[in-house]
C-alpha atoms as a PDB file:
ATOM      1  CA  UNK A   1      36.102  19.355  -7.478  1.00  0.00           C
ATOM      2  CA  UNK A   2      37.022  16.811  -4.713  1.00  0.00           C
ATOM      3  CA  UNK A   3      33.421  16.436  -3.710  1.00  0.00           C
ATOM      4  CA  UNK A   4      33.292  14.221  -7.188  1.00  0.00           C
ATOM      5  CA  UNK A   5      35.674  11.673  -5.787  1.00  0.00           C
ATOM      6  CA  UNK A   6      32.986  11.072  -3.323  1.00  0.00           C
ATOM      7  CA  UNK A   7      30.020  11.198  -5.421  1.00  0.00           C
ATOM      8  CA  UNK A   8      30.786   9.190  -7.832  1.00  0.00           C
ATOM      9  CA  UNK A   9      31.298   6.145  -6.270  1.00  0.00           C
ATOM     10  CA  UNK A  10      28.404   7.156  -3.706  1.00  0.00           C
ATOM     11  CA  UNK A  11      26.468   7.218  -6.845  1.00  0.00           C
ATOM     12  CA  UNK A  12      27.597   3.808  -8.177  1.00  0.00           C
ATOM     13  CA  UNK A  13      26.897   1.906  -4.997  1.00  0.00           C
ATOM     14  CA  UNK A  14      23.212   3.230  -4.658  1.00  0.00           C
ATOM     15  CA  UNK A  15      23.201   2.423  -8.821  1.00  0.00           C
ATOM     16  CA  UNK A  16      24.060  -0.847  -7.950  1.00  0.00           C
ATOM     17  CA  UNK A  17      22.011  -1.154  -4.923  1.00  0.00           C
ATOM     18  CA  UNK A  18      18.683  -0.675  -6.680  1.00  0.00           C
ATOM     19  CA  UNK A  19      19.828  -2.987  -9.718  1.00  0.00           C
ATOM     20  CA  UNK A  20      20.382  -5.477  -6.560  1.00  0.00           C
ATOM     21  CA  UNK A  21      16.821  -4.514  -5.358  1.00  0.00           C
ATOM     22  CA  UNK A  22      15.061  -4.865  -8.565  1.00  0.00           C
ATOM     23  CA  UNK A  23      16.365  -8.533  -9.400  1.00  0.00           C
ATOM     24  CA  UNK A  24      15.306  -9.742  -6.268  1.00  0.00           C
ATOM     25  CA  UNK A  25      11.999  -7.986  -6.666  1.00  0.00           C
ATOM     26  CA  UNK A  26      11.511 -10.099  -9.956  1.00  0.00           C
ATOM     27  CA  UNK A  27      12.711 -13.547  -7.986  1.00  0.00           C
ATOM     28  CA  UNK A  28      10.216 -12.842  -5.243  1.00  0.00           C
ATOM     29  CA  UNK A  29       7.190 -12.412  -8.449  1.00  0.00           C
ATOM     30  CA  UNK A  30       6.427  -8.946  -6.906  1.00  0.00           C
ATOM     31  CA  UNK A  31       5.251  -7.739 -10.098  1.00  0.00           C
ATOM     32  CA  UNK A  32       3.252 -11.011 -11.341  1.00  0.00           C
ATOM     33  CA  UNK A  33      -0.153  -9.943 -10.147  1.00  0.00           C
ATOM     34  CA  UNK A  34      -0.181  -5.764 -10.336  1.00  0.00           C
ATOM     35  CA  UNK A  35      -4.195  -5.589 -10.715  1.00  0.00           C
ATOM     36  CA  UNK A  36      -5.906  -7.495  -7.954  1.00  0.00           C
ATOM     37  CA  UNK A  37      -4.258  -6.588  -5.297  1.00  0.00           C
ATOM     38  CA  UNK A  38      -5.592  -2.838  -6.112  1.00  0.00           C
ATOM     39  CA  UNK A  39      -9.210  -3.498  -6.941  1.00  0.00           C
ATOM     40  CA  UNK A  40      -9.113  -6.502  -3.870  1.00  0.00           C
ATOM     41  CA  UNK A  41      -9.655  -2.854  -2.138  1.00  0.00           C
ATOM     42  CA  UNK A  42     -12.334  -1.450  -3.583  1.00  0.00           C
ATOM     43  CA  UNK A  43     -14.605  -5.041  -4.198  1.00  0.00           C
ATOM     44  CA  UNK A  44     -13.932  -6.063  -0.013  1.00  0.00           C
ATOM     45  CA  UNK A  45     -15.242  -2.380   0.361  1.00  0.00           C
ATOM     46  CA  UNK A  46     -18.807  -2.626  -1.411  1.00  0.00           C
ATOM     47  CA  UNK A  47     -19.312  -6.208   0.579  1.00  0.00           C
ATOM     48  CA  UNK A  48     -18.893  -4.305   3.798  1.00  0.00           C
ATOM     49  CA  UNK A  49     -21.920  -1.852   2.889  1.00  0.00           C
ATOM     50  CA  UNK A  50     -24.089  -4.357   1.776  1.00  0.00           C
ATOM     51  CA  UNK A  51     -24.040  -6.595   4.598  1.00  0.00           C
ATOM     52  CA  UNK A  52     -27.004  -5.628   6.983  1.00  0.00           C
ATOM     53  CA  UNK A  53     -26.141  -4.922  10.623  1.00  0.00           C
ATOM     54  CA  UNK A  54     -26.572  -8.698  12.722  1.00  0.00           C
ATOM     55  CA  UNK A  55     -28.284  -7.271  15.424  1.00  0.00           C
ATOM     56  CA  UNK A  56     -30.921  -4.381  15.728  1.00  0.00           C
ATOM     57  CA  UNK A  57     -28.783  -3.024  18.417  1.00  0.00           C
ATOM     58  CA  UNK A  58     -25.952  -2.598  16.033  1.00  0.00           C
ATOM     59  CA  UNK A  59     -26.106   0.382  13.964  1.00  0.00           C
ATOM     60  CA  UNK A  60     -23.745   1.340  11.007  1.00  0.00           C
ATOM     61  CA  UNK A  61     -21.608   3.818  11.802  1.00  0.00           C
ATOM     62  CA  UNK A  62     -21.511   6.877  10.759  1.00  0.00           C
ATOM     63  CA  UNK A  63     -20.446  10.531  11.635  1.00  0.00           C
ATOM     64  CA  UNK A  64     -23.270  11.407  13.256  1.00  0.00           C
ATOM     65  CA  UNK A  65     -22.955   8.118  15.751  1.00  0.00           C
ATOM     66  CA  UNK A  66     -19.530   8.995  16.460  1.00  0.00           C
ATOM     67  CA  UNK A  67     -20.164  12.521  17.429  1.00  0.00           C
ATOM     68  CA  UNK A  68     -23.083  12.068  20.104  1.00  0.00           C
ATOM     69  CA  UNK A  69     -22.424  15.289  22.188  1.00  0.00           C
ATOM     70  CA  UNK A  70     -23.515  18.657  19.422  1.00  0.00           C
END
């Protein structure tokens, strides 16, 4: 029964610790812009395959090319 005189305020520090955390997570705008930043990914992605290698020496890579030796 002791152990709750520790918990408790353990408990209300790390309570008040994240409450801490998530107002200055809403001053910094962290959660303005949820969407681009995750499909930024995927669109950066498909510009890389399109692009054609700039030399003829230059090959995309792929397994294959990384593996030379069978």
């Amino acid at each position: 029964m002791e152990i709750v005189i520790l918990l408790i305020p353990l408990a209300l520090i790390f309570l008040g610790g994240a409450i801490a955390f998530l107002f200055w997570a809403l001053r910094k705008d962290q959660f303005e812009d949820l969407d681009n930043a995750s499909w930024r990914v995927v669109f950066d992605d498909r510009e890389q395959r399109r692009k054609p290698p700039s030399s003829p020496s230059e090959k995309p890579v792929t397994e294959k090319s990384q593996n030379d030796e069978p």
